[in-house]
N, C-alpha and C. Protein backbone atom coordinates (compact mmCIF):
# COMPACT_ATOMS: atom_id res chain seq x y z
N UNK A 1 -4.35 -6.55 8.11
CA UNK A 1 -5.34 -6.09 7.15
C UNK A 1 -5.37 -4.57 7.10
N UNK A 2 -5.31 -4.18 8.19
CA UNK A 2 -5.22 -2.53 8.21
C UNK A 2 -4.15 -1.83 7.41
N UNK A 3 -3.00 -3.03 8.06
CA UNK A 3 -1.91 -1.59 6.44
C UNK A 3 -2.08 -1.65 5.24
N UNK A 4 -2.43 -2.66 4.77
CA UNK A 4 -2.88 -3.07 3.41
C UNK A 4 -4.31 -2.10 2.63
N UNK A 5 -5.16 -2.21 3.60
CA UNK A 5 -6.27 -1.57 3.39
C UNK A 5 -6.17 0.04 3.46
N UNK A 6 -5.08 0.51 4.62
CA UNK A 6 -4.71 1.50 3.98
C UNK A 6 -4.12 2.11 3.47
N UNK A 7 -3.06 1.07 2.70
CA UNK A 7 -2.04 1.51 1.66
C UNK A 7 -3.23 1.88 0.38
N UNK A 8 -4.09 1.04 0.06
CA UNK A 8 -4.70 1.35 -1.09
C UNK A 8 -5.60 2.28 -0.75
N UNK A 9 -5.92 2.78 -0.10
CA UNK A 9 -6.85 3.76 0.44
C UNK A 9 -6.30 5.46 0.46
N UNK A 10 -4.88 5.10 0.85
CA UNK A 10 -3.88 6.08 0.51
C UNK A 10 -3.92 6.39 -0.86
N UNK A 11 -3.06 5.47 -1.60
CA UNK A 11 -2.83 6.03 -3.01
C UNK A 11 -3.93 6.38 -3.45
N UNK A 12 -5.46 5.91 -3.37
CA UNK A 12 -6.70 6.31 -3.60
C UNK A 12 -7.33 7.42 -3.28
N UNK A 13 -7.02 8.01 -2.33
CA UNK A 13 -6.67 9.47 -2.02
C UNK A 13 -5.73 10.33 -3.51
N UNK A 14 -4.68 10.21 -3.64
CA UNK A 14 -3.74 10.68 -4.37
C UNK A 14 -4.25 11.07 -5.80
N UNK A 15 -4.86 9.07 -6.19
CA UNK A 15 -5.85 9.42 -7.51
C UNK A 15 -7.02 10.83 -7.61
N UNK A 16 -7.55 10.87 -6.20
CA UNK A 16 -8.84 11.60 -6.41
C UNK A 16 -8.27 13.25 -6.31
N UNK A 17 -7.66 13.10 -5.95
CA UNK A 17 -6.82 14.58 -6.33
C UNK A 17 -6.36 15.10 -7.55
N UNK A 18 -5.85 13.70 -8.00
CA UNK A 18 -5.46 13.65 -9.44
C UNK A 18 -6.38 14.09 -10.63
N UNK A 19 -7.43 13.30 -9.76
CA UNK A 19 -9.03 13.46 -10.80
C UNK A 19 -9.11 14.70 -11.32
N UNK A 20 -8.69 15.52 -10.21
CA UNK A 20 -9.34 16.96 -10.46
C UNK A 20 -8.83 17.77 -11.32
N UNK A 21 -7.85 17.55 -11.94
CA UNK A 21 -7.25 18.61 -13.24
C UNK A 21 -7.45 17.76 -14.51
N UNK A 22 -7.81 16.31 -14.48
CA UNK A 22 -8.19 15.89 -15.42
C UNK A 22 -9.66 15.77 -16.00
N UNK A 23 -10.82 16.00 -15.04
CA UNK A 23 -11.62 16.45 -14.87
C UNK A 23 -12.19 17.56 -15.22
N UNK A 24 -11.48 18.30 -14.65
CA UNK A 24 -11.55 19.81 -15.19
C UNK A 24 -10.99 19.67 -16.97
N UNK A 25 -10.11 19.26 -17.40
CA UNK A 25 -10.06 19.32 -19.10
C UNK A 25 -10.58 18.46 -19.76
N UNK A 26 -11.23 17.40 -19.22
CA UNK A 26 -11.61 16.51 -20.38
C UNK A 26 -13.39 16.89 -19.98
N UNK A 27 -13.91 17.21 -18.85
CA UNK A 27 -15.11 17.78 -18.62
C UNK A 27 -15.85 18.59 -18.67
N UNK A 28 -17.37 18.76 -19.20
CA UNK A 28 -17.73 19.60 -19.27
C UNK A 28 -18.50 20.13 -18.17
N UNK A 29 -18.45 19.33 -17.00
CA UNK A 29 -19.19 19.60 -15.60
C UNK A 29 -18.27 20.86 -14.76
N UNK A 30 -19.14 21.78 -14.29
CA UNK A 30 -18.55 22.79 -13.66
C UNK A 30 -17.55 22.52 -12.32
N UNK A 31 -16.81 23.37 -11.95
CA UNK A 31 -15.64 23.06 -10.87
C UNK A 31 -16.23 22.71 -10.00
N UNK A 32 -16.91 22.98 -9.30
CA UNK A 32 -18.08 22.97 -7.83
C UNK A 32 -18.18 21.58 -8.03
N UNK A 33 -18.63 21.29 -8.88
CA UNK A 33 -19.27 19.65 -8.67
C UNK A 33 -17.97 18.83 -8.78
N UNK A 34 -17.27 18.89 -9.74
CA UNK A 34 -16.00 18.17 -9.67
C UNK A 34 -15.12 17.85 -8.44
N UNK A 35 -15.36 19.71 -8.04
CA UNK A 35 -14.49 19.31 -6.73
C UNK A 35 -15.04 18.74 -5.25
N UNK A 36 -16.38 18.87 -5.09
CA UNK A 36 -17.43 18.04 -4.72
C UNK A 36 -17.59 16.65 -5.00
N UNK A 37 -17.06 16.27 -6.15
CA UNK A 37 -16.78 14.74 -6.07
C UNK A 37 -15.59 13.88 -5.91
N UNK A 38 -14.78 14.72 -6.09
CA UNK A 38 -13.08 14.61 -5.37
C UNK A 38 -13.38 14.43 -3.63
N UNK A 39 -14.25 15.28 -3.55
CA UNK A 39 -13.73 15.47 -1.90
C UNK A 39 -14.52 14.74 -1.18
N UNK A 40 -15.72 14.04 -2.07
CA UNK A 40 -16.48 13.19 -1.09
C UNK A 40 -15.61 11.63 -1.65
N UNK A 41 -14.81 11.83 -2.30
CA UNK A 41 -13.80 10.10 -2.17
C UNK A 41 -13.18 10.20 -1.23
N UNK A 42 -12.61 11.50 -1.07
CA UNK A 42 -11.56 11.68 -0.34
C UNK A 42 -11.62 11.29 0.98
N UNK A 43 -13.06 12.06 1.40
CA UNK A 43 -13.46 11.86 3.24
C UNK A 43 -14.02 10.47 2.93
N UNK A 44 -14.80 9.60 2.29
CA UNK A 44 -14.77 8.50 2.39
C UNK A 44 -13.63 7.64 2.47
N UNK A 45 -12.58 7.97 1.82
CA UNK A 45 -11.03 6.81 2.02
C UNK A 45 -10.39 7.39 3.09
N UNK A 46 -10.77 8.53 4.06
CA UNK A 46 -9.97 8.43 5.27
C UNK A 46 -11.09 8.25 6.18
N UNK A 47 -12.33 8.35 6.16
CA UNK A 47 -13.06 7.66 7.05
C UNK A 47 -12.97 6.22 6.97
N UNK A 48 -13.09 5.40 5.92
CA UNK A 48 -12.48 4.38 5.88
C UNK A 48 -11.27 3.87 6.47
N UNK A 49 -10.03 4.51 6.22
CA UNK A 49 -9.01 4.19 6.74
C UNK A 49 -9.08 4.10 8.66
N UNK A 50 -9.66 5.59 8.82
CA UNK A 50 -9.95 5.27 10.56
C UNK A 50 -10.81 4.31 11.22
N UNK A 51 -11.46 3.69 10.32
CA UNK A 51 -12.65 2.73 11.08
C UNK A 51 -12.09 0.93 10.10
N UNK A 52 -11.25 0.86 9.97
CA UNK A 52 -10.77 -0.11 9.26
C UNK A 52 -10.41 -1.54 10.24
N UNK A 53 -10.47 -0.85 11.24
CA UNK A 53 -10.36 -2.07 12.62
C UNK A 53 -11.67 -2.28 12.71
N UNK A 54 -12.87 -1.69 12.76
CA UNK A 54 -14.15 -2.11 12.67
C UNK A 54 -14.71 -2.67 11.69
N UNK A 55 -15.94 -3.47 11.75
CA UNK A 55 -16.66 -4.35 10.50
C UNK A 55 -17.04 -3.30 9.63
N UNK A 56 -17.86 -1.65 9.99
CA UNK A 56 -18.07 -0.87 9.41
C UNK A 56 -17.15 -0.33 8.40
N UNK A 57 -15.63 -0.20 8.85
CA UNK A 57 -14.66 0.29 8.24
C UNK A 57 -14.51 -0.21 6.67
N UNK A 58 -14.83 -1.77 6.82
CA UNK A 58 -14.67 -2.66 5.29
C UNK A 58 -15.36 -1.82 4.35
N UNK A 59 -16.57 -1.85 4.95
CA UNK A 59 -17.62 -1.67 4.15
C UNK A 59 -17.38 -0.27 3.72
N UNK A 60 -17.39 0.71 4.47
CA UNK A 60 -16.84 2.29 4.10
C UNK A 60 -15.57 1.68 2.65
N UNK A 61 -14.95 1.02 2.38
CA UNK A 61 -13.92 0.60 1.66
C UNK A 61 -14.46 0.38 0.70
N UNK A 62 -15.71 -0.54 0.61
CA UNK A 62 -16.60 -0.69 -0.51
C UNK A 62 -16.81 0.51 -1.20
N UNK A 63 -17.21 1.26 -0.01
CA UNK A 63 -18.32 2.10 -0.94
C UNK A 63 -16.97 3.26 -1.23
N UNK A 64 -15.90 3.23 -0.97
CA UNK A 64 -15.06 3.96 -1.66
C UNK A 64 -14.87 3.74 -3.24
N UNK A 65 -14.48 2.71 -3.31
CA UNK A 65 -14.33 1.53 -4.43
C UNK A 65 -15.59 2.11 -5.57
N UNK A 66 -16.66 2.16 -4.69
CA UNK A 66 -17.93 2.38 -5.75
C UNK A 66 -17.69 3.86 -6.20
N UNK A 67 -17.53 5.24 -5.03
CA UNK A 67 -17.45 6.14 -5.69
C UNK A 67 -15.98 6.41 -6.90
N UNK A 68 -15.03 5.58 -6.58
CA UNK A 68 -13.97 5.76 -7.65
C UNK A 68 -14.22 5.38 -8.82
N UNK A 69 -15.05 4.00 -9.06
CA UNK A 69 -15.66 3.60 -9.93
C UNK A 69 -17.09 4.74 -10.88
N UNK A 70 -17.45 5.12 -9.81
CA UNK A 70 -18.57 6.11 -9.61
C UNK A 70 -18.15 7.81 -10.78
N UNK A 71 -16.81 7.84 -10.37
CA UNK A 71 -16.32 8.97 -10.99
C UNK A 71 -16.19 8.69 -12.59
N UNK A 72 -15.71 7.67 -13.24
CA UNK A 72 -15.97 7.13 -14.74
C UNK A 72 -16.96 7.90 -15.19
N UNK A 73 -18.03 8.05 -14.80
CA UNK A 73 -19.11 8.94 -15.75
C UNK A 73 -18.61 10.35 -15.97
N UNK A 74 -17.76 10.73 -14.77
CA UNK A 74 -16.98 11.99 -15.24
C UNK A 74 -15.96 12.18 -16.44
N UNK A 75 -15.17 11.09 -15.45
CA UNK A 75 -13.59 10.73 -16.53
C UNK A 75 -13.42 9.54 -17.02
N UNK A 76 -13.62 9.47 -17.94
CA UNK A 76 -13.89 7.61 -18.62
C UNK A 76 -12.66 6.69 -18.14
N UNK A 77 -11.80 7.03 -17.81
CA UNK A 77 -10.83 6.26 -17.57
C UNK A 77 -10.94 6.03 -16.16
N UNK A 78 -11.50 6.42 -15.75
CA UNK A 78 -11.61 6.43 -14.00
C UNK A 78 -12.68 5.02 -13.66
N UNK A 79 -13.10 4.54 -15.21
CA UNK A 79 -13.66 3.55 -14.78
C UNK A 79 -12.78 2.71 -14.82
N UNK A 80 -11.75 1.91 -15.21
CA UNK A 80 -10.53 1.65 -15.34
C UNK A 80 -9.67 1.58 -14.04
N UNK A 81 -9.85 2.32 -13.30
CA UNK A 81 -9.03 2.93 -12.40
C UNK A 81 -9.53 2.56 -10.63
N UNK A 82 -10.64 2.35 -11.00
CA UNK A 82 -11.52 1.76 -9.99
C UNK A 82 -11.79 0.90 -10.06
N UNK A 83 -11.72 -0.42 -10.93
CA UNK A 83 -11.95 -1.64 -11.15
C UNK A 83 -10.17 -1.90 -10.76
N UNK A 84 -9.62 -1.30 -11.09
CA UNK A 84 -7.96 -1.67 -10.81
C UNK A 84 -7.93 -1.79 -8.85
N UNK A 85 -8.19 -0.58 -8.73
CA UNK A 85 -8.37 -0.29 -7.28
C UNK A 85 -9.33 -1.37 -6.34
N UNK A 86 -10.53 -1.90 -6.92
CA UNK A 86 -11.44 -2.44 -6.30
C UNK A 86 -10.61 -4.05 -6.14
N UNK A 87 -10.19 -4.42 -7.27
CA UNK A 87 -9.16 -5.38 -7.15
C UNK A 87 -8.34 -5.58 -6.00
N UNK A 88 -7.44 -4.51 -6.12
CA UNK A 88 -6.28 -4.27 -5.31
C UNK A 88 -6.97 -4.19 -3.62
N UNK A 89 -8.46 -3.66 -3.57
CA UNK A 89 -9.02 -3.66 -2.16
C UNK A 89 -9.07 -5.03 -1.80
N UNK A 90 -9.80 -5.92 -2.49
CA UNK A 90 -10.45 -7.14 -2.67
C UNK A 90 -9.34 -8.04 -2.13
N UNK A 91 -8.26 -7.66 -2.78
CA UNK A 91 -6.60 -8.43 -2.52
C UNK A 91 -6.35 -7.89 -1.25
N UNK A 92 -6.53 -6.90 -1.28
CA UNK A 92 -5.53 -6.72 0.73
C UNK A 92 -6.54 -7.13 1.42
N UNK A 93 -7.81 -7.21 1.31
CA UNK A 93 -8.76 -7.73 2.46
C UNK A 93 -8.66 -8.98 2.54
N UNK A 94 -7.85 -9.96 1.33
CA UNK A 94 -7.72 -11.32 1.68
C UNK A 94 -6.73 -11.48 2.08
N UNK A 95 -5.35 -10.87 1.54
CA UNK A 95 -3.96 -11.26 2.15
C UNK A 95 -4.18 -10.70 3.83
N UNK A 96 -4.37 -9.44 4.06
CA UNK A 96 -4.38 -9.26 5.01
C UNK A 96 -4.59 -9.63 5.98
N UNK A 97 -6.36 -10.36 6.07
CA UNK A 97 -6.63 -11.56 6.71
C UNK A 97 -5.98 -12.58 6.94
N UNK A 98 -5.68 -13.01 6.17
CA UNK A 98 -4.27 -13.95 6.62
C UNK A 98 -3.57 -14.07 7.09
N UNK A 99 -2.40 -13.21 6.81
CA UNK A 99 -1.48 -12.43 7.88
C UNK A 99 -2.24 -12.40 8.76
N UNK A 100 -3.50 -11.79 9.63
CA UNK A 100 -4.14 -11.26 10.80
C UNK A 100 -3.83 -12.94 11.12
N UNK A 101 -4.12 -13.85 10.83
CA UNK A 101 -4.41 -15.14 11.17
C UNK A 101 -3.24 -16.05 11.25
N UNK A 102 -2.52 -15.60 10.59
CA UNK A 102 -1.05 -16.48 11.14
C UNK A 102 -0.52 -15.71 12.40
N UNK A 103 -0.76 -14.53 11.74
CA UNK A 103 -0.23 -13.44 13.77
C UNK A 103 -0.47 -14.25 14.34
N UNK A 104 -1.98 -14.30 14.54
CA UNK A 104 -2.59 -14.54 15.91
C UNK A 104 -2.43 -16.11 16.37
N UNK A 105 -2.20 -17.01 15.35
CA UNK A 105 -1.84 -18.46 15.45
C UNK A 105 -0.34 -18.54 16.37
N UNK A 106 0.68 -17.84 15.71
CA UNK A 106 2.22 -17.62 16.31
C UNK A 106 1.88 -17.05 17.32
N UNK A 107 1.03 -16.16 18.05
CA UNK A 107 0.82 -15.67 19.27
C UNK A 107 0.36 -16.87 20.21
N UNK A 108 -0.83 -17.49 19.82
CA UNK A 108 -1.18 -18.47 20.67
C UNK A 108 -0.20 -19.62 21.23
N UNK A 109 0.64 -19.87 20.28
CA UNK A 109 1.79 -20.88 20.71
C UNK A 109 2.66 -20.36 21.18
């Protein structure tokens, strides 16, 4: 579950970087805040990523999900982009589990 969770957590990083020059032209919100909302995805998807072995970690994943989603009021397409992403979370937290669960089945035998 962990590489999965932070493969998308990664590229989710990448997006929110991305945000920021598109942001800046299609917005009329000043740089400060823009880049203030880039950077609080940002430390949320690697705090996430480090606590991703913990129950807390999921949830930090959520609420990543929400601020990517969250950014749409900036960049309309970013709502788009976070429903894509929230998906793609939703999916590695189930495949992943799985995998975690056949591991540990082939271990026991």
């Amino acid at each position: 579950m962990r590489a999965l969770g932070s493969s998308v957590l990664a590229f989710e990083i990448i997006v929110s970087i991305l945000f920021i020059p598109a942001a800046l032209q299609e917005s009329s919100i000043n740089t400060s805040n823009i880049l203030a909302i880039s950077l609080i995805q940002i430390v949320l998807a690697i705090l996430a990523m480090g606590t991703l072995g913990k129950s807390y970690g999921i949830y930090l994943g959520y609420l990543t999900q929400i601020a990517l989603i969250g950014s749409g009021f900036v960049v309309s397409w970013m709502f788009v982009l976070g429903l894509i992403f929230l998906g793609l979370w939703i999916l590695a937290l189930r495949i992943g589990r799985r995998t975690d669960e056949i591991k540990a089945s082939k271990k026991a035998s």
